[in-house]
C-alpha atoms as a PDB file:
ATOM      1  CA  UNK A   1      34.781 -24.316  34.916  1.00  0.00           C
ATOM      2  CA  UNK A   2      37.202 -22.859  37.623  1.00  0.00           C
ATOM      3  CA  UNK A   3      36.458 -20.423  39.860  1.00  0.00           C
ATOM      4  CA  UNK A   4      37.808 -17.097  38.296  1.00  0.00           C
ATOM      5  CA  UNK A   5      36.433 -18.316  34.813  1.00  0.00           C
ATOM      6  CA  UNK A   6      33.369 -18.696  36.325  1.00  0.00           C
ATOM      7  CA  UNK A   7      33.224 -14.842  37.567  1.00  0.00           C
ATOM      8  CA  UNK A   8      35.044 -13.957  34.559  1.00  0.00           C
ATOM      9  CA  UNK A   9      31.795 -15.996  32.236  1.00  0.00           C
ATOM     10  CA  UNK A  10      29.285 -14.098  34.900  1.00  0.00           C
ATOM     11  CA  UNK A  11      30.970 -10.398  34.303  1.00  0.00           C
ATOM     12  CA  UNK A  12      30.419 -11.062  30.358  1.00  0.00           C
ATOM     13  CA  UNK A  13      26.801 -12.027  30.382  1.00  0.00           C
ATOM     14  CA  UNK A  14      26.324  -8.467  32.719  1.00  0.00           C
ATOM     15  CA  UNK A  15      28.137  -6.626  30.108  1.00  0.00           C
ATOM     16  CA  UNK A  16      26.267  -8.741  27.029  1.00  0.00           C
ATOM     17  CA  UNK A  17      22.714  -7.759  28.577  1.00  0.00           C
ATOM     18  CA  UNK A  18      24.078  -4.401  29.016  1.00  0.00           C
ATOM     19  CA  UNK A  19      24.984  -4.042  25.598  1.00  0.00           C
ATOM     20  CA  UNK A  20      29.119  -3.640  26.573  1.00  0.00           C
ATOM     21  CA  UNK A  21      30.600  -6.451  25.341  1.00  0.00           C
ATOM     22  CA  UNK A  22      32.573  -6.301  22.372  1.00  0.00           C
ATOM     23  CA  UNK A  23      32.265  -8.687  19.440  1.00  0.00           C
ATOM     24  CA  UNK A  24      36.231 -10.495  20.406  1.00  0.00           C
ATOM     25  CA  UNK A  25      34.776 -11.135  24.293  1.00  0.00           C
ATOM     26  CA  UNK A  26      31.855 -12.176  22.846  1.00  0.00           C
ATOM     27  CA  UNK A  27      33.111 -14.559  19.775  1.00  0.00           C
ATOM     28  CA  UNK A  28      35.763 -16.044  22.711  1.00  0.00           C
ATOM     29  CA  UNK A  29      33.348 -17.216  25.329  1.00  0.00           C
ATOM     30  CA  UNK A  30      30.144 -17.345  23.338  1.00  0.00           C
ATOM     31  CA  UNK A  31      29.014 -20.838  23.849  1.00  0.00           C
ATOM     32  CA  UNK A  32      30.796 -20.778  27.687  1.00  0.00           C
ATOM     33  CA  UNK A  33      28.242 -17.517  28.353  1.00  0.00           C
ATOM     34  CA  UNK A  34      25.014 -19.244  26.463  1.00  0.00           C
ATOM     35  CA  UNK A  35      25.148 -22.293  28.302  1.00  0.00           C
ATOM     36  CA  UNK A  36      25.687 -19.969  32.053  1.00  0.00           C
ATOM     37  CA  UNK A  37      22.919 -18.050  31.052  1.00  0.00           C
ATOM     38  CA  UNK A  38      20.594 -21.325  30.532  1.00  0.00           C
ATOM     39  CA  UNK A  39      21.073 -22.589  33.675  1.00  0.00           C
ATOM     40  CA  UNK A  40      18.857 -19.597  34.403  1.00  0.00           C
ATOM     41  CA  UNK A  41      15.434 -19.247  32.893  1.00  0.00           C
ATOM     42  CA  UNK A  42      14.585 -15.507  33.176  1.00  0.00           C
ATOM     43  CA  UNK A  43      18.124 -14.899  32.759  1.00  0.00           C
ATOM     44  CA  UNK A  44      17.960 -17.175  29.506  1.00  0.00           C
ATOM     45  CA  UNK A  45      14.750 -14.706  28.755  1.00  0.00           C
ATOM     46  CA  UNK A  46      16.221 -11.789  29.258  1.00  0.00           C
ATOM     47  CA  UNK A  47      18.960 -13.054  26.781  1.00  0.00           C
ATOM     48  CA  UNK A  48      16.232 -12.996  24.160  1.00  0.00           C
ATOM     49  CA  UNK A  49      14.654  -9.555  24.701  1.00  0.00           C
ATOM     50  CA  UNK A  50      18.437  -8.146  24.663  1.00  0.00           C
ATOM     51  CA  UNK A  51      20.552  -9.963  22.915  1.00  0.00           C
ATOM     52  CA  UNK A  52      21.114  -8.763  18.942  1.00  0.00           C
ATOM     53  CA  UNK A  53      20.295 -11.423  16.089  1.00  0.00           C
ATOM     54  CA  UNK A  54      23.564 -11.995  14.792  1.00  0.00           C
ATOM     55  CA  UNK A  55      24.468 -12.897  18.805  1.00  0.00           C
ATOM     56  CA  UNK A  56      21.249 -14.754  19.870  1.00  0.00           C
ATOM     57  CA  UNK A  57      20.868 -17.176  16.658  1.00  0.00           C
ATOM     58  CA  UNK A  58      24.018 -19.273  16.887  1.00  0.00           C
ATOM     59  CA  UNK A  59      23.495 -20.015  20.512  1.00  0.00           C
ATOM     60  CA  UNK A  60      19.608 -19.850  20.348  1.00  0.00           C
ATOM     61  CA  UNK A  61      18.693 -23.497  20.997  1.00  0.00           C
ATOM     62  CA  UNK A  62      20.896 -23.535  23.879  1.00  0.00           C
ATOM     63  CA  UNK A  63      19.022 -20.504  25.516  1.00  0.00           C
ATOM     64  CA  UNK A  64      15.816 -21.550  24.022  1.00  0.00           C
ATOM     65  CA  UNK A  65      16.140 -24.859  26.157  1.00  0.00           C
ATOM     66  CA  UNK A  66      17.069 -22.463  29.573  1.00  0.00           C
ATOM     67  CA  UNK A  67      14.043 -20.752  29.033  1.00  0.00           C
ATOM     68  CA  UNK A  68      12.184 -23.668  28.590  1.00  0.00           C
ATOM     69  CA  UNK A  69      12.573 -25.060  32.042  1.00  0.00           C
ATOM     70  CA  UNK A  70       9.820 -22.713  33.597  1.00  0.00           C
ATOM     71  CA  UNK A  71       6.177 -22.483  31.940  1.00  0.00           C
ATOM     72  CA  UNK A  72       5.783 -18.330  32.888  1.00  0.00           C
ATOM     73  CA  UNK A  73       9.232 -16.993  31.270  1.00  0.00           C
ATOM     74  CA  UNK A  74       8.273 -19.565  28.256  1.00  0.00           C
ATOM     75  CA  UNK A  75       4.732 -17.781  27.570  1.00  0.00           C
ATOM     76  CA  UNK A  76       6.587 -14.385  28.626  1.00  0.00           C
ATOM     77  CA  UNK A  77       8.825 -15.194  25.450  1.00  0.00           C
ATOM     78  CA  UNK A  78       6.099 -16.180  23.252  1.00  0.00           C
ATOM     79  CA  UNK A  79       4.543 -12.629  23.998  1.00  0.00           C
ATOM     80  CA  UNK A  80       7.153 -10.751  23.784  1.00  0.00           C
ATOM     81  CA  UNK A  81      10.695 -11.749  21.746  1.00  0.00           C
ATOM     82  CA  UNK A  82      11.033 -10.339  18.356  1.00  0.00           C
ATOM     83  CA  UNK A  83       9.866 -12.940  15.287  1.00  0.00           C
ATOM     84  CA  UNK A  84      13.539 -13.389  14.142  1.00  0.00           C
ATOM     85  CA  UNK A  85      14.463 -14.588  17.592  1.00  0.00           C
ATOM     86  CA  UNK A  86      11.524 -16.522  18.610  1.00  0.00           C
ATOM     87  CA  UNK A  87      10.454 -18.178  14.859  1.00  0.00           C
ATOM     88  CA  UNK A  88      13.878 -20.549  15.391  1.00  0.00           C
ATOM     89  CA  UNK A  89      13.008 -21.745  18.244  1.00  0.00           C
ATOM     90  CA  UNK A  90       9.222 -21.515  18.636  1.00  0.00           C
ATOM     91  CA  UNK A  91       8.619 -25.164  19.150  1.00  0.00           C
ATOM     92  CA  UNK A  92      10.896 -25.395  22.108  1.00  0.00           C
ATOM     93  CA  UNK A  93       9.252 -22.520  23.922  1.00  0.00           C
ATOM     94  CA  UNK A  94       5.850 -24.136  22.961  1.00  0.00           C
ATOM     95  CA  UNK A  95       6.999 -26.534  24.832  1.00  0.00           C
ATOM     96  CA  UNK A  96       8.136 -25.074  27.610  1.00  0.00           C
ATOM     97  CA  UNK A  97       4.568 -23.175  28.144  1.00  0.00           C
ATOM     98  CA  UNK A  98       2.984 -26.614  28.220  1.00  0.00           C
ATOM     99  CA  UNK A  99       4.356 -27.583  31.406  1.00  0.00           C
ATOM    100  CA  UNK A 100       1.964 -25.967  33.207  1.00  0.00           C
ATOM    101  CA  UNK A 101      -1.591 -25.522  32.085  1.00  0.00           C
ATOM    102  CA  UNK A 102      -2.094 -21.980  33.555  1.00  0.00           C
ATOM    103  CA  UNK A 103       0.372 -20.805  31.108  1.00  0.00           C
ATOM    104  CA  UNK A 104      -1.178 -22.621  28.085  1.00  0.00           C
ATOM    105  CA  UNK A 105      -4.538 -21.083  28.905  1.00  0.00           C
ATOM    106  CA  UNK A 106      -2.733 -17.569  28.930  1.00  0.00           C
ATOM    107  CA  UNK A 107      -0.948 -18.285  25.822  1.00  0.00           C
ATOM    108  CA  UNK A 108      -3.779 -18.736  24.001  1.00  0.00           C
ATOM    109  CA  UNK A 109      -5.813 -15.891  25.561  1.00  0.00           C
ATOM    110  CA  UNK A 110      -2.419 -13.389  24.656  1.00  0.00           C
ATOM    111  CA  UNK A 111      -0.212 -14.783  21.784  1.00  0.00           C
ATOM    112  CA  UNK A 112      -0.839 -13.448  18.269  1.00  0.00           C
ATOM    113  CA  UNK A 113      -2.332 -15.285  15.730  1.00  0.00           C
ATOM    114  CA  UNK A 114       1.442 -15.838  14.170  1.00  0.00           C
ATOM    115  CA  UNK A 115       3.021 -17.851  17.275  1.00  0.00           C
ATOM    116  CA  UNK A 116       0.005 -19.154  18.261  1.00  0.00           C
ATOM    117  CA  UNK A 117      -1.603 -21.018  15.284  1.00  0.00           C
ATOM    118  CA  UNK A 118       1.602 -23.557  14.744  1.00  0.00           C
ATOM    119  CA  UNK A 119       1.671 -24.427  18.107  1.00  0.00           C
ATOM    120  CA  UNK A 120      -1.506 -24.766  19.079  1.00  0.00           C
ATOM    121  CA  UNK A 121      -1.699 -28.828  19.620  1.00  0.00           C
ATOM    122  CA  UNK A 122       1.459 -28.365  21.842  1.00  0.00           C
ATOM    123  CA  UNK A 123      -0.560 -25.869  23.613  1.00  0.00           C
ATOM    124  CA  UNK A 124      -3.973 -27.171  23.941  1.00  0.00           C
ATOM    125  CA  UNK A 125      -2.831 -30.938  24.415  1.00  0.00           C
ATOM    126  CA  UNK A 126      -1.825 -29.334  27.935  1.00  0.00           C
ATOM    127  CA  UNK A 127      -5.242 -28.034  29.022  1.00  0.00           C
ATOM    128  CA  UNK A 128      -6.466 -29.682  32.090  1.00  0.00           C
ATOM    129  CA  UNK A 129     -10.130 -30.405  33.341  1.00  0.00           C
ATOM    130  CA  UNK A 130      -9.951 -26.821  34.971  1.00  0.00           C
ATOM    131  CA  UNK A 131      -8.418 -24.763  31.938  1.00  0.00           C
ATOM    132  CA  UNK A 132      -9.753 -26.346  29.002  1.00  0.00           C
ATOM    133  CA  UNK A 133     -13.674 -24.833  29.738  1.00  0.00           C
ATOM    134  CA  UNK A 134     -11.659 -21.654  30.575  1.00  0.00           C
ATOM    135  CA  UNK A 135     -10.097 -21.532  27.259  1.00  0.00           C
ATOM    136  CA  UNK A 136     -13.466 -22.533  25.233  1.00  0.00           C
ATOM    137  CA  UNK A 137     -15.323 -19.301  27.079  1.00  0.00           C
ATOM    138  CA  UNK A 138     -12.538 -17.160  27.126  1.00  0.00           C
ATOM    139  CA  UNK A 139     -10.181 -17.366  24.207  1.00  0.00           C
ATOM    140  CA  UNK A 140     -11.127 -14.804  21.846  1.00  0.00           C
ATOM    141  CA  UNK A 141     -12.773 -15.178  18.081  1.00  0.00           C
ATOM    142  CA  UNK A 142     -11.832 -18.202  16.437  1.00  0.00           C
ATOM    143  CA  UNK A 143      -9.785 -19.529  19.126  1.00  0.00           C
ATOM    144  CA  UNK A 144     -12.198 -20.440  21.385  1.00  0.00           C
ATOM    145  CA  UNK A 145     -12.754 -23.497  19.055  1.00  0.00           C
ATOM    146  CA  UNK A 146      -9.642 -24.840  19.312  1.00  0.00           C
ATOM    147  CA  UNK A 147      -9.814 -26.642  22.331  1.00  0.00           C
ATOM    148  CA  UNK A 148     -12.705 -28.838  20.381  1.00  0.00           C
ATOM    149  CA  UNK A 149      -9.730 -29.677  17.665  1.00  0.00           C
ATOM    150  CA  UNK A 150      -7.556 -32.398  18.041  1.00  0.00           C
ATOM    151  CA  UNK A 151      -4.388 -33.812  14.721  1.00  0.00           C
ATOM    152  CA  UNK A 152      -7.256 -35.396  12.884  1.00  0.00           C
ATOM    153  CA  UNK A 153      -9.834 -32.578  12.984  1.00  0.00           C
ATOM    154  CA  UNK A 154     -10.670 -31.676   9.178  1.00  0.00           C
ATOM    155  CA  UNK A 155     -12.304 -28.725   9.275  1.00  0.00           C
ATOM    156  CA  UNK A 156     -10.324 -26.108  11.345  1.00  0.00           C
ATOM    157  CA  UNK A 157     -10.228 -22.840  10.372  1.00  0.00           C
ATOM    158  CA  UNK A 158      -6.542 -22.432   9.995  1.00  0.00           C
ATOM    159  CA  UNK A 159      -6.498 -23.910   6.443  1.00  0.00           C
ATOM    160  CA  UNK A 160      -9.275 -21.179   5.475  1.00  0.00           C
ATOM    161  CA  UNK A 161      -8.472 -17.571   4.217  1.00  0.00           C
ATOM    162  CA  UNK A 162      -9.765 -14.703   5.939  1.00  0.00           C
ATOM    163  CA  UNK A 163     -12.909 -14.425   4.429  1.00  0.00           C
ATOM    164  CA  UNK A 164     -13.734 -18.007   4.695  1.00  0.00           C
ATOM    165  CA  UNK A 165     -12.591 -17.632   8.640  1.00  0.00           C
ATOM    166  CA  UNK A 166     -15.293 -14.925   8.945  1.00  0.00           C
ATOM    167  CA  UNK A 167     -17.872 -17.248   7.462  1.00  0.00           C
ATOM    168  CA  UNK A 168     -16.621 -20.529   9.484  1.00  0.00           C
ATOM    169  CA  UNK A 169     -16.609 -17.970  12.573  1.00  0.00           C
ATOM    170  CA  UNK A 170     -20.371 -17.818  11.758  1.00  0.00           C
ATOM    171  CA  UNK A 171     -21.498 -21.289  11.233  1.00  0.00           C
ATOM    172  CA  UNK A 172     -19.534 -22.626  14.227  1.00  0.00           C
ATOM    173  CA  UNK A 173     -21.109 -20.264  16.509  1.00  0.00           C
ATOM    174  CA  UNK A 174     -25.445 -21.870  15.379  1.00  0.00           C
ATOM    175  CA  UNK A 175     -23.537 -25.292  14.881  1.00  0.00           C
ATOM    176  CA  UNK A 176     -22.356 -28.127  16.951  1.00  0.00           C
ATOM    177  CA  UNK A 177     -19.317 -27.843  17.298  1.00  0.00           C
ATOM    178  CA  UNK A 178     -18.013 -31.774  17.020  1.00  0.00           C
ATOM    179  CA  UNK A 179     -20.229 -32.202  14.250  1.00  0.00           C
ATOM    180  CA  UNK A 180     -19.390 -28.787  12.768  1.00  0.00           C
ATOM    181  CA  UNK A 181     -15.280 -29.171  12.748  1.00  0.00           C
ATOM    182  CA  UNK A 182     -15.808 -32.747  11.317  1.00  0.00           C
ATOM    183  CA  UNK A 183     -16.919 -31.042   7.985  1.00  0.00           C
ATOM    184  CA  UNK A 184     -14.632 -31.852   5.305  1.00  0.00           C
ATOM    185  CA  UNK A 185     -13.501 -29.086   3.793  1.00  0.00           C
ATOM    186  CA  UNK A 186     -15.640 -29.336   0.521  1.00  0.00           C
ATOM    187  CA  UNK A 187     -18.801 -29.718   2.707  1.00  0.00           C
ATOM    188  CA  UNK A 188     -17.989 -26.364   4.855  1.00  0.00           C
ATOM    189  CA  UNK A 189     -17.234 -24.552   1.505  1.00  0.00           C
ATOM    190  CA  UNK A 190     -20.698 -25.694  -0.127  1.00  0.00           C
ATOM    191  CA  UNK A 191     -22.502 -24.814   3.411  1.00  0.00           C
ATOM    192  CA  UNK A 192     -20.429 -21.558   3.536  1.00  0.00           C
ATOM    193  CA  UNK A 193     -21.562 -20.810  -0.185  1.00  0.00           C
ATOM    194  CA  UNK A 194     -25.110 -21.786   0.752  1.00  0.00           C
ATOM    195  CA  UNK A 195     -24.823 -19.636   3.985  1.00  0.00           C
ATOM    196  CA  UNK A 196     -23.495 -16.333   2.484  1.00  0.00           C
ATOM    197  CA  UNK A 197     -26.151 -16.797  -0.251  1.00  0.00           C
ATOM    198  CA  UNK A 198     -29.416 -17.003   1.869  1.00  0.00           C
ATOM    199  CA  UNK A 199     -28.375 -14.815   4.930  1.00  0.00           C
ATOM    200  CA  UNK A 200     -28.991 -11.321   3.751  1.00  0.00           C
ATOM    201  CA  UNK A 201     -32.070 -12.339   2.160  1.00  0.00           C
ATOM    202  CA  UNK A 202     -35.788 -10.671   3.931  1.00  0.00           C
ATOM    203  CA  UNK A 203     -36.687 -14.193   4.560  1.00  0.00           C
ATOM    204  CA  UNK A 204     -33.704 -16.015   6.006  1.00  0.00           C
ATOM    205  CA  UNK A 205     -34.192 -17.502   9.577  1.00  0.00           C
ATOM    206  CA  UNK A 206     -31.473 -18.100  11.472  1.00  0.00           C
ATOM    207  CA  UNK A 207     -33.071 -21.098  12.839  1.00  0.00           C
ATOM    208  CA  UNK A 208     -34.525 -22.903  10.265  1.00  0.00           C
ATOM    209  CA  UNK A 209     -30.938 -22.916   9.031  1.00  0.00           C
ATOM    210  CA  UNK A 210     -29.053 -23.860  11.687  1.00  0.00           C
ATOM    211  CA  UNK A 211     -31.450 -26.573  12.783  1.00  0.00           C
ATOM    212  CA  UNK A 212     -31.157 -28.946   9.799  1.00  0.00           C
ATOM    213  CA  UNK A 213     -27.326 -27.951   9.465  1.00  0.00           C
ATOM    214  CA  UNK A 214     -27.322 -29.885  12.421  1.00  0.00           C
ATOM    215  CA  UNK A 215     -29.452 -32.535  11.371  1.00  0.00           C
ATOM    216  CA  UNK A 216     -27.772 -33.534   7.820  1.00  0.00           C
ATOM    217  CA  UNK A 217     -24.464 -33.284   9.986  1.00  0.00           C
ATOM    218  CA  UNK A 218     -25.565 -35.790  11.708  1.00  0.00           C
ATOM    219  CA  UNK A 219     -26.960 -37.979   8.893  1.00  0.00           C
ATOM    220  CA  UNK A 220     -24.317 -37.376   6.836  1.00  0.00           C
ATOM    221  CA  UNK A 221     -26.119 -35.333   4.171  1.00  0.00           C
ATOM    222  CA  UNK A 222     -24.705 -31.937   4.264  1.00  0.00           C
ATOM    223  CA  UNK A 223     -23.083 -32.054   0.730  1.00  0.00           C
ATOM    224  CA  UNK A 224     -26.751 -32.517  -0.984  1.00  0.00           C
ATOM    225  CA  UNK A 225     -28.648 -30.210   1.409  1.00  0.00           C
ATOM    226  CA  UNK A 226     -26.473 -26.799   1.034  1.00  0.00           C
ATOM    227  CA  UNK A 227     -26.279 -27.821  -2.962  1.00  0.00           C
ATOM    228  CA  UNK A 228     -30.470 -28.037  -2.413  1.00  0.00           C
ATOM    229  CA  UNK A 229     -30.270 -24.390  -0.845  1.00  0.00           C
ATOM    230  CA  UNK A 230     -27.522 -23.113  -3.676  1.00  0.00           C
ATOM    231  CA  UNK A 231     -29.943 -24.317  -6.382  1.00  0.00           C
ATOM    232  CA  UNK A 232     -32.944 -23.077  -4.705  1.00  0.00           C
ATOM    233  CA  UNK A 233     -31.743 -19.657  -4.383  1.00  0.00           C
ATOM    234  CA  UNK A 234     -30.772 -19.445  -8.100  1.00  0.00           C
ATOM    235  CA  UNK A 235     -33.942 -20.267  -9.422  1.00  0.00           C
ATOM    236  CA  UNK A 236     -36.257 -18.183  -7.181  1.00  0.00           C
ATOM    237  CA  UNK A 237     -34.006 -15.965  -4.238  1.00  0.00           C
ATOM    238  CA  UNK A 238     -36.898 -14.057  -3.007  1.00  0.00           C
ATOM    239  CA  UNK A 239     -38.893 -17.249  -1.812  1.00  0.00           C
ATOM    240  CA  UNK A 240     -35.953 -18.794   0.600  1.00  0.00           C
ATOM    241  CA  UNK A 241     -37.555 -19.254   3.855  1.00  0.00           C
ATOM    242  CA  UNK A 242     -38.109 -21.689   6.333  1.00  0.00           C
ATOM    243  CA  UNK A 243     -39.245 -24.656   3.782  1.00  0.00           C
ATOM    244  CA  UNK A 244     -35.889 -24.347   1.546  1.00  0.00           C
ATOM    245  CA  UNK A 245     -34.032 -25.571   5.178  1.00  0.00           C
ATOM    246  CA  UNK A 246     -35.799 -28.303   5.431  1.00  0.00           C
ATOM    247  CA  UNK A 247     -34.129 -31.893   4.815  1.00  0.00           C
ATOM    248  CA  UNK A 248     -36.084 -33.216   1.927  1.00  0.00           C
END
C-alpha cells in the first residue's frame, strides 16, 4: 500500500467510526480498511462497538483476529459488543482473552451467562496457579464450579434447566465437588428428586444428608441410596430423619 493510499485507507476508518462514510467509500475499500484497522487491537474494538451489522459481518473475522492480539480489548469485547456482532466470532475473542489469565479470571467474574457458558473450557483451560483459586471463591453462583470441570466432566450444570441448576446449585455447595460433578446425569436427577423431596420436611438434617451423599459417591452407590430415600418418603414422609440417610 503506497503512501497516499495509506492516508487515504486511514481518513476512511476516521470517517467509518464516525459514522461519515458512505456505503460507495465503504463497499470500495472495505477489506483494504478491515485489515488497517486489525493491525490495531482497540482500534479493531472500537470497530465492533461502532461499526453497523451489515458493515462489521463481512469483514468480522478479519477484525475479530485484530482484536484478538491483546487479552484486555478481547474480554472488553466479550462484555460489551452487541450479540449479532460478537456470536460470529465468539470463539476467536475467547481466544484472545485466554492469553492472559488475568483476563480469563475477569471474564468469568463479568461475562453473561450467554458468552460465557460456550466458551468456558477456552477460558478456564487458561487459569493459572494464582487465578484458578481466585475464580473458585470469586466467580459468582454456579460459576464458581467451573474451574473443577474439565471436556469429560458429566455432570455440569450447563446441560440442566433452570430449576434443576437451582437444585445442582444446592447439592454442590454440602457435596464434594470432584465426586459431586462426576455424577452421571441420571444419578444427580435421582439425588436431586430425593433432595427436593426430604428438604422441606420438620425432620430433614442437612447433615445426615450430605454426609452419606458423600459416602455412596464414593462407593459408587448413589443410584440405590437416593431411590432408598424416594421410596422411604412415599411410604411414611413424616418419619425421614437422620436413619433414612444412612447407607444401608
Amino acid at each position: 500500500m503506497g503512501k497516499s493510499e495509506d492516508l487515504l485507507v486511514k481518513t476512511l476508518i476516521r470517517r467509518s467510526l464516525e459514522g461519515r462514510l458512505s456505503d460507495r467509500l465503504w463497499d470500495s475499500y472495505k477489506d483494504g480498511i478491515a485489515k488497517k484497522v486489525a493491525e490495531d487491537p482497540e482500534l479493531s474494538y472500537e470497530a465492533g462497538c461502532l461499526w453497523s451489522e451489515e458493515r462489521f459481518l463481512p469483514v468480522s473475522e478479519i477484525i475479530a483476529q485484530g482484536v484478538s492480539q491483546d487479552a484486555k480489548w478481547s474480554y472488553e469485547a466479550g462484555r460489551l459488543w452487541k450479540d449479532e456482532t460478537f456470536n460470529p466470532v465468539a470463539e476467536i475473542i475467547a481466544q484472545g482473552v485466554a492469553k492472559f489469565a488475568s483476563w480469563s479470571y475477569q471474564a468469568g467474574l463479568n461475562w453473561n451467562d450467554e458468552r460465557f457458558e460456550p466458551n468456558w473450557w477456552t477460558i478456564v483451560q487458561s487459569l493459572n496457579e494464582v487465578h484458578k483459586p481466585r475464580a473458585k471463591g470469586d466467580w459468582p453462583g454456579l460459576r464458581k464450579f467451573v474451574p473443577y470441570f474439565t471436556p469429560e466432566t458429566s455432570n455440569t450444570y450447563f446441560q440442566y434447566n433452570e430449576k434443576e441448576r437451582n437444585v445442582w446449585h444446592s447439592l454442590a455447595l454440602g457435596s464434594f465437588e470432584e465426586l459431586f460433578i462426576n455424577l452421571q446425569p441420571p444419578e444427580f436427577r435421582t439425588v436431586a428428586k430425593a433432595y427436593e423431596l426430604v428438604n422441606n420436611q420438620p425432620k430433614f438434617s442437612f447433615f445426615f444428608f450430605f454426609y452419606n451423599l458423600n459416602k455412596v459417591m464414593e462407593s459408587g452407590n448413589t443410584q440405590q441410596w437416593a431411590k432408598h430415600i424416594i421410596n422411604h418418603h412415599e411410604k411414611k414422609p413424616e418419619s425421614i430423619g437422620g436413619d433414612t440417610y444412612r447407607i444401608a
